[in-house]
PDB file of N, CA and C in Angstrom:
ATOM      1  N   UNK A   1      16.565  49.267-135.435  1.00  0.00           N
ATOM      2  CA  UNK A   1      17.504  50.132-134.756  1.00  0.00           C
ATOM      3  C   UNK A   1      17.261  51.595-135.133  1.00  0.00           C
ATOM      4  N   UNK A   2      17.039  51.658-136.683  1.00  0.00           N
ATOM      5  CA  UNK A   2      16.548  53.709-136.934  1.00  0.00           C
ATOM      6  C   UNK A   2      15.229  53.916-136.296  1.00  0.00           C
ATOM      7  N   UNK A   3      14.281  53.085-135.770  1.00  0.00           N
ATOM      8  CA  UNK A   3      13.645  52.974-135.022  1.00  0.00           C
ATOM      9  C   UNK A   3      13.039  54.290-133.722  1.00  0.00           C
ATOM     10  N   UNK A   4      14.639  53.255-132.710  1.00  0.00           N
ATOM     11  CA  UNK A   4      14.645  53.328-131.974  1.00  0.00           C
ATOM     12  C   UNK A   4      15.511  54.434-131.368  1.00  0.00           C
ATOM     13  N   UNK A   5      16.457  55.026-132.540  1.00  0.00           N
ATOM     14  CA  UNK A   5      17.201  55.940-132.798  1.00  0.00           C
ATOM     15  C   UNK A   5      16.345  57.161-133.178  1.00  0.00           C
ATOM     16  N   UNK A   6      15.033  57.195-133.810  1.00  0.00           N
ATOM     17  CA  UNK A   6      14.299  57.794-134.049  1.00  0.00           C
ATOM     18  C   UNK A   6      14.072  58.621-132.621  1.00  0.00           C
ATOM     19  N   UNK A   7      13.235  57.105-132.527  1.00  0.00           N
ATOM     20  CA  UNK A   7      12.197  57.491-130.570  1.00  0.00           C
ATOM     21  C   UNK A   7      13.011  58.646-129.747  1.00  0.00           C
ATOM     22  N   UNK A   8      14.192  57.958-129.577  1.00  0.00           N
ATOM     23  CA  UNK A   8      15.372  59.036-128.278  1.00  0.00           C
ATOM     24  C   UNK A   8      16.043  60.096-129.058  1.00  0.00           C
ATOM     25  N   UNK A   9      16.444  60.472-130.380  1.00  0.00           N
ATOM     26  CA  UNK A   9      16.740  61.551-130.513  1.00  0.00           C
ATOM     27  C   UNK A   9      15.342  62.464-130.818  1.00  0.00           C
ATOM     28  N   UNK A  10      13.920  62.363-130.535  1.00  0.00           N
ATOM     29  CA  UNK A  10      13.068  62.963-131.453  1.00  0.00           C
ATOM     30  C   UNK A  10      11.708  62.893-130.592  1.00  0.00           C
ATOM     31  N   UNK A  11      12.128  62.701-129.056  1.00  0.00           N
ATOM     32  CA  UNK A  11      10.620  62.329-127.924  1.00  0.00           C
ATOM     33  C   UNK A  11       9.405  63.114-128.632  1.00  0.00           C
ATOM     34  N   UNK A  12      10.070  64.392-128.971  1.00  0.00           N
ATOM     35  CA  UNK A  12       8.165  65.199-128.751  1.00  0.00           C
ATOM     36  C   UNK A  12       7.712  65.019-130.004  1.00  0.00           C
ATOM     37  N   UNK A  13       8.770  64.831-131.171  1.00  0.00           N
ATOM     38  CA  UNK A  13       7.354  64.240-132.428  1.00  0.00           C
ATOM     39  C   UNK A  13       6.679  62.865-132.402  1.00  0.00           C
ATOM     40  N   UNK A  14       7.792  61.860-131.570  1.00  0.00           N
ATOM     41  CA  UNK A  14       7.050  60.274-131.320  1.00  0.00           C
ATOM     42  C   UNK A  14       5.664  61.244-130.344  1.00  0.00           C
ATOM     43  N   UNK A  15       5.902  61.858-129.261  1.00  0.00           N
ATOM     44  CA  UNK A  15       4.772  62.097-128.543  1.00  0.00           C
ATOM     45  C   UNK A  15       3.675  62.463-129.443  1.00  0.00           C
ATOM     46  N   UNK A  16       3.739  63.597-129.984  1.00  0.00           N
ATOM     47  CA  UNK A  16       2.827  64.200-130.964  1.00  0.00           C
ATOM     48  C   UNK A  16       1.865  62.861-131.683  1.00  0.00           C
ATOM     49  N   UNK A  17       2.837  62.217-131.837  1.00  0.00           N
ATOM     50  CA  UNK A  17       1.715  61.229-133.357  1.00  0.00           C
ATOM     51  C   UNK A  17       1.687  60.518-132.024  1.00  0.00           C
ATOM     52  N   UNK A  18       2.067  60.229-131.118  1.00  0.00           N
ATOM     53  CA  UNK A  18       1.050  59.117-130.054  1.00  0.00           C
ATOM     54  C   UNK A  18       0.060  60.051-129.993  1.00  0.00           C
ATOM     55  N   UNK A  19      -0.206  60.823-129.357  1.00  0.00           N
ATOM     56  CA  UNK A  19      -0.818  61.688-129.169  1.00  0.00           C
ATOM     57  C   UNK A  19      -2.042  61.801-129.681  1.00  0.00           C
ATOM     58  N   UNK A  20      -1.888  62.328-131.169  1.00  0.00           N
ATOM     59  CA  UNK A  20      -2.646  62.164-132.519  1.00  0.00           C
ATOM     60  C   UNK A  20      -3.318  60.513-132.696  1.00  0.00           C
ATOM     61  N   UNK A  21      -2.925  60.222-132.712  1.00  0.00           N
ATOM     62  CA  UNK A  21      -3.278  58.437-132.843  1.00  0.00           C
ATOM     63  C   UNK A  21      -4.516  58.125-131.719  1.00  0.00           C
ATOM     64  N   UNK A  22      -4.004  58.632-130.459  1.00  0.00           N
ATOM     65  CA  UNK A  22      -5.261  58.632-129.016  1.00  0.00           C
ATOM     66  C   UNK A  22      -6.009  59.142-129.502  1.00  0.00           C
ATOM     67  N   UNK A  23      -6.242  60.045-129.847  1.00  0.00           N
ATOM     68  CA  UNK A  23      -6.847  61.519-130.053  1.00  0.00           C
ATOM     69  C   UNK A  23      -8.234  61.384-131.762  1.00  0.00           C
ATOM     70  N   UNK A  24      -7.558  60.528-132.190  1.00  0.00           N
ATOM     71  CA  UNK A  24      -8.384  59.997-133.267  1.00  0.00           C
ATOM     72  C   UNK A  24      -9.124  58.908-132.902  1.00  0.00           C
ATOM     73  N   UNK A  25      -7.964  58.074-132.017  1.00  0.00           N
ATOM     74  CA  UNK A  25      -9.634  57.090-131.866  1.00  0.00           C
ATOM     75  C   UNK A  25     -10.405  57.363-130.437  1.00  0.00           C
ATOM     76  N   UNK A  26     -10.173  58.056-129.659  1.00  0.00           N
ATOM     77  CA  UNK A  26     -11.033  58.447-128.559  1.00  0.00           C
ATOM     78  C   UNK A  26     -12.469  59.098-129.698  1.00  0.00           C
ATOM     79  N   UNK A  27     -12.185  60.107-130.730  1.00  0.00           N
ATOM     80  CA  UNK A  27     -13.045  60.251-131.260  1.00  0.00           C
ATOM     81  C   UNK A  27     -13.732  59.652-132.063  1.00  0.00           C
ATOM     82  N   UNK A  28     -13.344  58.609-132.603  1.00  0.00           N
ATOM     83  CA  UNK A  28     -13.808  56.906-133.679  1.00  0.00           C
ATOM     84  C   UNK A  28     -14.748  56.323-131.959  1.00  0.00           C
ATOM     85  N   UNK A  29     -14.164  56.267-131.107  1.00  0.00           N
ATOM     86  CA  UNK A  29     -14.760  55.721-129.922  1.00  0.00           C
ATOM     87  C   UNK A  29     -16.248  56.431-129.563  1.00  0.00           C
ATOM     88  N   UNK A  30     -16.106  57.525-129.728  1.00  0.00           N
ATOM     89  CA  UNK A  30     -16.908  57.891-129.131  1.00  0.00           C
ATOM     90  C   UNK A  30     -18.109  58.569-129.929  1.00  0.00           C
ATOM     91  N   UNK A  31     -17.995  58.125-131.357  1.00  0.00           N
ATOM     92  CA  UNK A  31     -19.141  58.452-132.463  1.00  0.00           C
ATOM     93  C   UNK A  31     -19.385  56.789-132.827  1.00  0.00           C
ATOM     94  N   UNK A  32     -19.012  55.834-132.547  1.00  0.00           N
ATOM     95  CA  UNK A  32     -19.352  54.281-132.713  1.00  0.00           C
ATOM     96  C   UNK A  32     -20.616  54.271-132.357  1.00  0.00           C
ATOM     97  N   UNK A  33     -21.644  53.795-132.554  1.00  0.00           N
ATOM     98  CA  UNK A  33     -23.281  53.619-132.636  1.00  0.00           C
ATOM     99  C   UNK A  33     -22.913  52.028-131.545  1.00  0.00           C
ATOM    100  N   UNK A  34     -23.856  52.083-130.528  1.00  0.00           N
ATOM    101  CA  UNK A  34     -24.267  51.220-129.435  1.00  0.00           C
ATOM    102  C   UNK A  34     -25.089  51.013-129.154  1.00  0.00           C
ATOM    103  N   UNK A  35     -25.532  49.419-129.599  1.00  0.00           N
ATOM    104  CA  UNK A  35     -27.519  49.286-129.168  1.00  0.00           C
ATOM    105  C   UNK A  35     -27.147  48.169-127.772  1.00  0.00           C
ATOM    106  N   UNK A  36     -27.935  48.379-127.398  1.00  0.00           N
ATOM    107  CA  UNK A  36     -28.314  47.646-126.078  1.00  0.00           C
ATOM    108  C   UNK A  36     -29.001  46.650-126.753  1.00  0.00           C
ATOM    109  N   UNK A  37     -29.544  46.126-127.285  1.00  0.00           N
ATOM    110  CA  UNK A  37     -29.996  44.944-128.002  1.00  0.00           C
ATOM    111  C   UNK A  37     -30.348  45.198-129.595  1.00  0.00           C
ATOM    112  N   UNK A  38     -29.217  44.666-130.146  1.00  0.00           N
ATOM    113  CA  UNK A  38     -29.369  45.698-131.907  1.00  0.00           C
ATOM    114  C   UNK A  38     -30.299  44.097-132.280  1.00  0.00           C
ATOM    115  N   UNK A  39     -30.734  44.413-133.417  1.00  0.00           N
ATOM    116  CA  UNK A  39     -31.881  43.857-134.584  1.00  0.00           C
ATOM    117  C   UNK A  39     -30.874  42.696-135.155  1.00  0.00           C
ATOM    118  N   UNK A  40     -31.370  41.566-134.847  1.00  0.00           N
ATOM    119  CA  UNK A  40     -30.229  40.493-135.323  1.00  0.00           C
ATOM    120  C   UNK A  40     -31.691  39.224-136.218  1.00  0.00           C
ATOM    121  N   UNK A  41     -31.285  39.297-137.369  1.00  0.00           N
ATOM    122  CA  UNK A  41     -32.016  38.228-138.226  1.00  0.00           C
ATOM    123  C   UNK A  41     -31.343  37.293-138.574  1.00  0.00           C
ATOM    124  N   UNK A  42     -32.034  35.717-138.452  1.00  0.00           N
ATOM    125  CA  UNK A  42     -31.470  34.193-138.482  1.00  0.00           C
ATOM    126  C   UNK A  42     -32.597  34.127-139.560  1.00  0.00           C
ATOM    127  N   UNK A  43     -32.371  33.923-140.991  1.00  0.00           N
ATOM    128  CA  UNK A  43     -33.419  33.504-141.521  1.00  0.00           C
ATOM    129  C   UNK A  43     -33.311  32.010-141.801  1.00  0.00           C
ATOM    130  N   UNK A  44     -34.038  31.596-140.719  1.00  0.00           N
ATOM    131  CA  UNK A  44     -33.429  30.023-140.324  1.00  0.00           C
ATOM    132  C   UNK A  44     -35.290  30.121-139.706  1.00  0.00           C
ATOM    133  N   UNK A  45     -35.584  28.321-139.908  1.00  0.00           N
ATOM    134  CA  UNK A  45     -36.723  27.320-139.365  1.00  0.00           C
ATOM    135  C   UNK A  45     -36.489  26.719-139.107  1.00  0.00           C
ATOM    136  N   UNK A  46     -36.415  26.145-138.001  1.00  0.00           N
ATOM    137  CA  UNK A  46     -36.660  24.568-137.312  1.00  0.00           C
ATOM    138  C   UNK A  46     -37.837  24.142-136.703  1.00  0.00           C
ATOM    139  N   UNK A  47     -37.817  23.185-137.279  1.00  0.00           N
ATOM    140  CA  UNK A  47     -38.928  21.881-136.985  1.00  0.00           C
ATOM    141  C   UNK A  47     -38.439  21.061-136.175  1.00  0.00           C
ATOM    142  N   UNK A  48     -38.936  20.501-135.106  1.00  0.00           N
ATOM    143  CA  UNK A  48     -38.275  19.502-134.615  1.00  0.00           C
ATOM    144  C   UNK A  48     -39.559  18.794-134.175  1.00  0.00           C
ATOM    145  N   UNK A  49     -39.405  17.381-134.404  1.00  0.00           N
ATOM    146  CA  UNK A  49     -40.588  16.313-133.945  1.00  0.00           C
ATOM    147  C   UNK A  49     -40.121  15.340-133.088  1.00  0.00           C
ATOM    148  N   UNK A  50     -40.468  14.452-132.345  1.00  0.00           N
ATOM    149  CA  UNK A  50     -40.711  13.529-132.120  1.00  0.00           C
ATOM    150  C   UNK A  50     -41.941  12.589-131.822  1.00  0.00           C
ATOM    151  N   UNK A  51     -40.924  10.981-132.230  1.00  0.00           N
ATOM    152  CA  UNK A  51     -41.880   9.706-133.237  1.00  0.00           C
ATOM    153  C   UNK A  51     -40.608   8.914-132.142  1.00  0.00           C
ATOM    154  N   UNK A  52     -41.753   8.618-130.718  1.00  0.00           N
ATOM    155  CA  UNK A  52     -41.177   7.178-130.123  1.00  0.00           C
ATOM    156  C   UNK A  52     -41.154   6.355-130.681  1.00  0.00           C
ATOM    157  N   UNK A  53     -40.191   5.335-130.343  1.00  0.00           N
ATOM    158  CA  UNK A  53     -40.012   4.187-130.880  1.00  0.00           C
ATOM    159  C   UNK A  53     -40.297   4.368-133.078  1.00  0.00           C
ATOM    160  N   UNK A  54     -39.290   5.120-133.187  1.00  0.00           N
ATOM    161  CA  UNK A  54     -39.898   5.279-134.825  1.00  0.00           C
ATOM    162  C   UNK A  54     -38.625   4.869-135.445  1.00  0.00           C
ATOM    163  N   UNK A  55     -38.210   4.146-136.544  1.00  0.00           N
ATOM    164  CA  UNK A  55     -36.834   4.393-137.105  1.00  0.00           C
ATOM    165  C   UNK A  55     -36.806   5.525-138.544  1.00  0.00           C
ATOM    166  N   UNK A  56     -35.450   5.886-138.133  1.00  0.00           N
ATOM    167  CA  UNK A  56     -35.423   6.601-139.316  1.00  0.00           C
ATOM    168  C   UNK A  56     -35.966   6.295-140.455  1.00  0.00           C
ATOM    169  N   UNK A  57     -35.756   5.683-141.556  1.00  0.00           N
ATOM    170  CA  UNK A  57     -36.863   5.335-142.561  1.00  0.00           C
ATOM    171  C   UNK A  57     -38.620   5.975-142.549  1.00  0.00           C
ATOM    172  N   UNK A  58     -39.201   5.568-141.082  1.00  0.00           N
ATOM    173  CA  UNK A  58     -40.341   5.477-140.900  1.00  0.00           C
ATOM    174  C   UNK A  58     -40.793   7.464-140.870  1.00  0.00           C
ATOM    175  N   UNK A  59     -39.796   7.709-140.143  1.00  0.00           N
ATOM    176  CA  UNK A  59     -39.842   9.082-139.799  1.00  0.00           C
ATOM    177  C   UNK A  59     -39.528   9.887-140.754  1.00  0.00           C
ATOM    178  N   UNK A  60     -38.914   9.912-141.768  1.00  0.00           N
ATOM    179  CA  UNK A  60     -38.603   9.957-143.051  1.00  0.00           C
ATOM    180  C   UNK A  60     -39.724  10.100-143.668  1.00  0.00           C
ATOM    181  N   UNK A  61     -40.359   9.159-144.083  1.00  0.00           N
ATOM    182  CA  UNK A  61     -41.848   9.111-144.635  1.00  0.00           C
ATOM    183  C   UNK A  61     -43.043   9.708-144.317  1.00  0.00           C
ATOM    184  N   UNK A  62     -43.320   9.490-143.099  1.00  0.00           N
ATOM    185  CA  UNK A  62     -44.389   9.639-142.246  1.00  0.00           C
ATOM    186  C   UNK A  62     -44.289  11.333-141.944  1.00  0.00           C
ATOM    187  N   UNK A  63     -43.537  11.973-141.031  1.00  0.00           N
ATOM    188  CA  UNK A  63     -43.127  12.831-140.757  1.00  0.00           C
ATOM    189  C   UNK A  63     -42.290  13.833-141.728  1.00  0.00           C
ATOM    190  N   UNK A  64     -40.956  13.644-141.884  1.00  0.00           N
ATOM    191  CA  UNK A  64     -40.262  14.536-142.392  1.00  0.00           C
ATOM    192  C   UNK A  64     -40.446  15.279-144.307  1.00  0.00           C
ATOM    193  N   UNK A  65     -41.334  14.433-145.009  1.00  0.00           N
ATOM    194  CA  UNK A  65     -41.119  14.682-146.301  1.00  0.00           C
ATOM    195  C   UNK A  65     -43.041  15.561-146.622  1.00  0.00           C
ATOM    196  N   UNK A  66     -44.162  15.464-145.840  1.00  0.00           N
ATOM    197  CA  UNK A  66     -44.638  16.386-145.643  1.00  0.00           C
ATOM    198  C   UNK A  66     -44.953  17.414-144.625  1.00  0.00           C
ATOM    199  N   UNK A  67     -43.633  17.705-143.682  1.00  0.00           N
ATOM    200  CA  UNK A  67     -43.411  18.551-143.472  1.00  0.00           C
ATOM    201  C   UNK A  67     -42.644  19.681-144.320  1.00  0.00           C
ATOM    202  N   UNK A  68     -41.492  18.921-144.741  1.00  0.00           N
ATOM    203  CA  UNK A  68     -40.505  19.467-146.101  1.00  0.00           C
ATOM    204  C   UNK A  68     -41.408  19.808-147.315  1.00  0.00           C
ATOM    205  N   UNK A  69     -42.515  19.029-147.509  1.00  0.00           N
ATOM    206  CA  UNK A  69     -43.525  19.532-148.600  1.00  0.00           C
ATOM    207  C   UNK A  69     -43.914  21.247-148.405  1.00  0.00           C
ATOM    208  N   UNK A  70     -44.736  20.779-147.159  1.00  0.00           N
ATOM    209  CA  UNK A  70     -45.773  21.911-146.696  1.00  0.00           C
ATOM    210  C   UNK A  70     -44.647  22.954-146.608  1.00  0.00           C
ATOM    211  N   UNK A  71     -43.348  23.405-145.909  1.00  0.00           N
ATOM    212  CA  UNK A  71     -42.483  23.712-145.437  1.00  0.00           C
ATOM    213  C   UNK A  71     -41.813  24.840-146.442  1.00  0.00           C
ATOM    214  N   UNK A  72     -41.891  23.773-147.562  1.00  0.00           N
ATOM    215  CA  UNK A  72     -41.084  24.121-149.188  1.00  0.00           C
ATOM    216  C   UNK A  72     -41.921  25.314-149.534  1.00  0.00           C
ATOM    217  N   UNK A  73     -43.423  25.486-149.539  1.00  0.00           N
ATOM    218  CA  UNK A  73     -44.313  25.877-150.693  1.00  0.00           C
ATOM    219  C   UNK A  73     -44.444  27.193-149.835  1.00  0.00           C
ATOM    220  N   UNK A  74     -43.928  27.798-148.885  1.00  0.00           N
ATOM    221  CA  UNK A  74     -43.524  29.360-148.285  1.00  0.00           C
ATOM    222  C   UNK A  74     -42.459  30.017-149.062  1.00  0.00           C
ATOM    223  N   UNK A  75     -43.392  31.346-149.377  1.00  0.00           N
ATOM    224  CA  UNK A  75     -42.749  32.380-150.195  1.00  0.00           C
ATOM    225  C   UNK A  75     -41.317  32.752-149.928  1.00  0.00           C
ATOM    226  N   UNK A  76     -40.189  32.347-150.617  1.00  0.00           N
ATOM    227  CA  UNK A  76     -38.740  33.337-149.809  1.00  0.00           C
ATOM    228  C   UNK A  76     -38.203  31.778-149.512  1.00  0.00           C
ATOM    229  N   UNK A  77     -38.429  30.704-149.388  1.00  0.00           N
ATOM    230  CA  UNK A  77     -37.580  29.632-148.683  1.00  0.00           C
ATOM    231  C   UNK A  77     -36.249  29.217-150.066  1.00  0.00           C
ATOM    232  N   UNK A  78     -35.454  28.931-149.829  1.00  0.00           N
ATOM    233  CA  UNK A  78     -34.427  28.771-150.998  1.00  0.00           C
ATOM    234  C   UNK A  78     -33.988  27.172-150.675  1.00  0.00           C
ATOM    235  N   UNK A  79     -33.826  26.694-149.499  1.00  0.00           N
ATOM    236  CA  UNK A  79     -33.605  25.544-148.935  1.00  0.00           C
ATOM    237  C   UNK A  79     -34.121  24.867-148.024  1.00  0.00           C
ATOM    238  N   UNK A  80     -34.347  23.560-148.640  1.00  0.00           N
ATOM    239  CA  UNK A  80     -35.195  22.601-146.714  1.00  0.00           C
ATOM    240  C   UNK A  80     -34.238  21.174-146.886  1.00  0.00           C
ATOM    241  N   UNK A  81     -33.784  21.482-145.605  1.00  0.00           N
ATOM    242  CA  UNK A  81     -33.299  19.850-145.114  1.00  0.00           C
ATOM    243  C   UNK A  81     -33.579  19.533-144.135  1.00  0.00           C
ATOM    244  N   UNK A  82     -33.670  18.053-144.128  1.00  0.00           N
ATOM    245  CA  UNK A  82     -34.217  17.389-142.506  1.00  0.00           C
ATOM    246  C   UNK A  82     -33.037  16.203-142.306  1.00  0.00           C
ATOM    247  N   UNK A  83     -33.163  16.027-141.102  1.00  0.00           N
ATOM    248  CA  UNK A  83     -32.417  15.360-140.450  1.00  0.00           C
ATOM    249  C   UNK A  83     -33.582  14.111-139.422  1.00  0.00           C
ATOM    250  N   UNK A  84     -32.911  12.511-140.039  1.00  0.00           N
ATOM    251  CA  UNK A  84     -33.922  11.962-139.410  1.00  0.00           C
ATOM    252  C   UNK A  84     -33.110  10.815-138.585  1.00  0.00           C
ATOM    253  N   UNK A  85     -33.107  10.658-136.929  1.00  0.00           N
ATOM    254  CA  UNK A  85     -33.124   9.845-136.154  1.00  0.00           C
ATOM    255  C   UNK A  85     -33.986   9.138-135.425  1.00  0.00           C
ATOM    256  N   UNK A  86     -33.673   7.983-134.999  1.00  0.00           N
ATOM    257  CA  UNK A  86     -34.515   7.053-134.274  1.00  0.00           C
ATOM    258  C   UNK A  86     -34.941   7.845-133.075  1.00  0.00           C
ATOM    259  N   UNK A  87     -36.373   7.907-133.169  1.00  0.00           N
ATOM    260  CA  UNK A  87     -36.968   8.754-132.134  1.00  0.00           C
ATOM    261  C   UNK A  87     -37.254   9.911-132.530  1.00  0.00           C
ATOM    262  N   UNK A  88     -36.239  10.561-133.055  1.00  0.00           N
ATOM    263  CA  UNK A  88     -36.329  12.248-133.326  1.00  0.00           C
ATOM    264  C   UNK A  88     -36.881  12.369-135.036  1.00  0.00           C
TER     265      UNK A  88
END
């Protein structure tokens, strides 16, 4: 309610700080940096294989653990996991 008692006895200082408030971020707006396609890094690998007719187990072995070998022994890698389904 002191509010709003504020607002109607006091229009032109509520105006003022509206005012002020626009007036700051039109200029925050309009020094904001905008790329049309900014520099975005995924330091992420995927492998993906397929092994018809393979079951997991097989693909596991065969496939996924020297890839994860070879995979591992790159400079900078901190983590390797694989994921093994029938077929995939």
């Amino acid at each position: 309610m002191k509010l709003t008692r504020f607002a109607l006895n006091r229009p032109v200082t509520v105006l003022m700080a509206f005012a002020a408030v626009a007036l700051i971020g039109l200029i925050s707006w309009n020094r904001l940096p905008v790329e049309l396609l900014p520099s975005l890094n995924y330091p992420q690998l995927t492998v993906m294989t397929a092994y018809e007719n393979g079951a997991p187990p097989e693909i596991e072995s065969l496939i996924s653990k020297p890839i994860e070998e070879a995979v591992g022994t790159v400079q900078g890698v901190t983590r390797v996991a694989s994921v093994a389904k029938e077929g995939v």
